[in-house]
N, C-alpha and C. Protein backbone atom coordinates (compact mmCIF):
# COMPACT_ATOMS: atom_id res chain seq x y z
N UNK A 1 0.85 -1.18 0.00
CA UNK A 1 0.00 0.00 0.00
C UNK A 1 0.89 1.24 0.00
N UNK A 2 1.00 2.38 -1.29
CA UNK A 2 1.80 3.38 -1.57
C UNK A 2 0.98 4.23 -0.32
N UNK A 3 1.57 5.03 0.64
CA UNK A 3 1.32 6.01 1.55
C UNK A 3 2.08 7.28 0.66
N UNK A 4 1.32 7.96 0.75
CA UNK A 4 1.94 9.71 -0.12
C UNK A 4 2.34 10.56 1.13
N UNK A 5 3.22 11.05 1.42
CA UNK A 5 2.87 12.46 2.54
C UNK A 5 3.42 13.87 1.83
N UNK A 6 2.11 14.55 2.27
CA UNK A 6 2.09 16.09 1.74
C UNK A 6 2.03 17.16 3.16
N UNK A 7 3.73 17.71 2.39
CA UNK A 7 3.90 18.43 3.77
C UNK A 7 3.71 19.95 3.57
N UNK A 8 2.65 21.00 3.97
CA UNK A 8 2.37 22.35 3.04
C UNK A 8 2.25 23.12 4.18
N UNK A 9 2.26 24.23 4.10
CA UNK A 9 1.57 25.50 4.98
C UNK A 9 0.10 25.56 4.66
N UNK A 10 -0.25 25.87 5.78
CA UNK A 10 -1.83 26.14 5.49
C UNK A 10 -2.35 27.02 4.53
N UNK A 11 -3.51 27.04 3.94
CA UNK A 11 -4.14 27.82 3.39
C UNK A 11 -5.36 27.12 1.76
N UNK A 12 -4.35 25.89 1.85
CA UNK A 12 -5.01 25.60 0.29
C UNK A 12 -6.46 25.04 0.81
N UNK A 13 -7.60 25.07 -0.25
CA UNK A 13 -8.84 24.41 0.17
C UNK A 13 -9.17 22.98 0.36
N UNK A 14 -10.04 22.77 0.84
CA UNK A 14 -10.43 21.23 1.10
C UNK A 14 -10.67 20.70 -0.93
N UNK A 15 -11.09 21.46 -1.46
CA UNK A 15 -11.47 21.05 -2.82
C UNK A 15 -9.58 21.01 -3.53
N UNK A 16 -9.15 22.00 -3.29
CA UNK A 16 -7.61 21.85 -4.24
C UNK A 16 -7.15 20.41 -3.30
N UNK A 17 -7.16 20.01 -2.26
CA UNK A 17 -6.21 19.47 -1.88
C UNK A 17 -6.90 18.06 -2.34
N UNK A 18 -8.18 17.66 -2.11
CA UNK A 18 -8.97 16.62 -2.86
C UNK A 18 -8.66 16.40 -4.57
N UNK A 19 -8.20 17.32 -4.94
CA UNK A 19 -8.22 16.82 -6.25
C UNK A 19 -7.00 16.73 -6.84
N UNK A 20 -5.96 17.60 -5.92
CA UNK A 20 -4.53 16.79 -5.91
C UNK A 20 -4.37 15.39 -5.14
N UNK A 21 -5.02 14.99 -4.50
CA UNK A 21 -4.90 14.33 -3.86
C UNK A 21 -5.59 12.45 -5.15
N UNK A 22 -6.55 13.56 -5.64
CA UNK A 22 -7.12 12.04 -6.37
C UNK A 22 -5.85 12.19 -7.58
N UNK A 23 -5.30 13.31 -8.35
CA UNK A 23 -4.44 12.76 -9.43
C UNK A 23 -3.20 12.72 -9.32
N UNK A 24 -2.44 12.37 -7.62
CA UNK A 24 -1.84 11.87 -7.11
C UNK A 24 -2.07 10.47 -7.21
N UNK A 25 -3.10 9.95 -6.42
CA UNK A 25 -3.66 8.55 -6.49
C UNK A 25 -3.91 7.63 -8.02
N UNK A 26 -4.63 8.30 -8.90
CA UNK A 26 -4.31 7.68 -10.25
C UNK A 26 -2.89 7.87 -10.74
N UNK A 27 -2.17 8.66 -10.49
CA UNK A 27 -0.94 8.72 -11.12
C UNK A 27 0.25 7.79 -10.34
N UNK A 28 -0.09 7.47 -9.05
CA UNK A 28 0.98 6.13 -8.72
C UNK A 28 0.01 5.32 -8.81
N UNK A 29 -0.87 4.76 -8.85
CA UNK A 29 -1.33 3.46 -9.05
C UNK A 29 -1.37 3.17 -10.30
N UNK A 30 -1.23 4.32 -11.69
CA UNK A 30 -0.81 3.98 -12.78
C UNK A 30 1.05 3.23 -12.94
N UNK A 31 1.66 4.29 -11.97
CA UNK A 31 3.05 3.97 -12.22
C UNK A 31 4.08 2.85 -11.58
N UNK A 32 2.82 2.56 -10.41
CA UNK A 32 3.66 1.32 -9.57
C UNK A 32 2.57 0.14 -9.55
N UNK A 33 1.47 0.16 -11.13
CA UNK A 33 0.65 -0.78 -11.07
C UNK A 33 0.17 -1.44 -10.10
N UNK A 34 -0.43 -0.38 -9.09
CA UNK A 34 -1.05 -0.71 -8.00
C UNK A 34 -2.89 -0.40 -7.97
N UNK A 35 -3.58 -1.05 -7.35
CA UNK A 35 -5.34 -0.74 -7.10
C UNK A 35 -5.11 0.88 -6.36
N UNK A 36 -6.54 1.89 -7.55
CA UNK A 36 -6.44 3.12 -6.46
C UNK A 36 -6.74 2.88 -5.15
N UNK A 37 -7.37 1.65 -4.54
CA UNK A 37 -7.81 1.55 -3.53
C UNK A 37 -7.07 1.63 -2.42
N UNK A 38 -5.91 0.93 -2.73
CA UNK A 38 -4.72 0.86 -1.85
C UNK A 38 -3.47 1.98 -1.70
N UNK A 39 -4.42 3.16 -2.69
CA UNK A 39 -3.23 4.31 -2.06
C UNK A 39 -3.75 5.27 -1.04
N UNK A 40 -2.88 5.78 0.10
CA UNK A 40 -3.19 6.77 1.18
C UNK A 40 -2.65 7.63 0.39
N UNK A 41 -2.79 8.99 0.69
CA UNK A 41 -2.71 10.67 1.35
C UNK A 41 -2.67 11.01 2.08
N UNK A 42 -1.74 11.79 2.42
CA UNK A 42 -1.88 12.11 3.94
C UNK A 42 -1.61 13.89 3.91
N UNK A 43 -1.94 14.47 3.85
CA UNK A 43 -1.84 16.08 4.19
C UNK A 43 -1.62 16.63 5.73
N UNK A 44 -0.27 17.17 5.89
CA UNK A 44 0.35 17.36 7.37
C UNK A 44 0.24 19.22 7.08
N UNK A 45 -0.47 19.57 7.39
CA UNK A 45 -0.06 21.30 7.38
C UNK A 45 0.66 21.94 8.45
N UNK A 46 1.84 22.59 7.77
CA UNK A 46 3.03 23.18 9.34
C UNK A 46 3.14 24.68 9.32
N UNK A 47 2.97 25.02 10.23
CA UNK A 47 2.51 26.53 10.30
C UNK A 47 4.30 27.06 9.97
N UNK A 48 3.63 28.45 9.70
CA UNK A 48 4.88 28.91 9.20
C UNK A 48 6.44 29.38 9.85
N UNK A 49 5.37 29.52 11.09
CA UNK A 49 6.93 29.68 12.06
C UNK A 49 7.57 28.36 12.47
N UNK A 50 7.07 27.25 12.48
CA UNK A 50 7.57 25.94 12.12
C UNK A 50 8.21 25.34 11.21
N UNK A 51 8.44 26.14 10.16
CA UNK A 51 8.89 26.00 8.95
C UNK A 51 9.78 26.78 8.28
N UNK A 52 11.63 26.24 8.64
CA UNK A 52 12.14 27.04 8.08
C UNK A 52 13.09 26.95 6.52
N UNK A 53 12.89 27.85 6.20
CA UNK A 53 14.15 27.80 4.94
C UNK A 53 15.29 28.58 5.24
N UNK A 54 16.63 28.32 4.97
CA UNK A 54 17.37 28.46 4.49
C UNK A 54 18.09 29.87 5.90
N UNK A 55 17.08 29.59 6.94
CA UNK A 55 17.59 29.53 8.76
C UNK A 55 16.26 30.91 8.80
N UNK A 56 15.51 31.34 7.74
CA UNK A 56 14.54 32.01 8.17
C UNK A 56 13.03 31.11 7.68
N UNK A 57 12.12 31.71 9.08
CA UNK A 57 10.77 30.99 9.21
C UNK A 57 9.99 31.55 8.31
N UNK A 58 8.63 30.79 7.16
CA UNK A 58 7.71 31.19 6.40
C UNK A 58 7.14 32.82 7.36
N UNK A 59 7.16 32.48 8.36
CA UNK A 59 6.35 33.10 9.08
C UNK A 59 6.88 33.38 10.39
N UNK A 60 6.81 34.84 10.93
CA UNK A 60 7.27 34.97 12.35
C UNK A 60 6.26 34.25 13.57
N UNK A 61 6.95 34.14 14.84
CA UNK A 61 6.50 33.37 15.48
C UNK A 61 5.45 34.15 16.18
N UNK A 62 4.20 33.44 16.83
CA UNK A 62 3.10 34.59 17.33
C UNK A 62 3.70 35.64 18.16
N UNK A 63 4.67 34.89 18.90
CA UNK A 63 4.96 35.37 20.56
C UNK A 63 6.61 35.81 20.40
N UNK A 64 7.07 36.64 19.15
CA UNK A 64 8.14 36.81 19.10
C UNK A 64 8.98 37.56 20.64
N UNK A 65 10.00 36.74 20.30
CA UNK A 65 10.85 37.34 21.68
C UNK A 65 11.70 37.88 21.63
N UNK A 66 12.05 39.67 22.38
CA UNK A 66 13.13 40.27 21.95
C UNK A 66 14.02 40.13 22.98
């Protein structure tokens, strides 16, 4: 059973993420000739001050500290 994990910042809709989510699912069960039945999704959303690039955060932290 292919498990997918999608790791994003919040914001996208329940409808975008459903329908990436289904041509995700036809597109490995096409490529690792697997049943769509047996593929997961998993959508992890990480807020932005949790999330850094390149040593700065998407997003400052609520409770910044000087």
């Amino acid at each position: 059973m292919p498990i997918i994990r999608i790791e994003l910042l919040p914001g996208r809709t329940a409808l975008q993420k459903a329908r990436y989510a289904q041509e995700v699912t036809q597109l490995t069960a096409e490529i690792l000739g697997c049943a769509q039945e047996t593929v997961d999704v998993i959508f992890t959303e990480i807020q932005g001050e949790d999330w850094v690039h390149a040593g700065v955060p998407y997003a400052p932290p609520i409770h910044a500290q000087r």
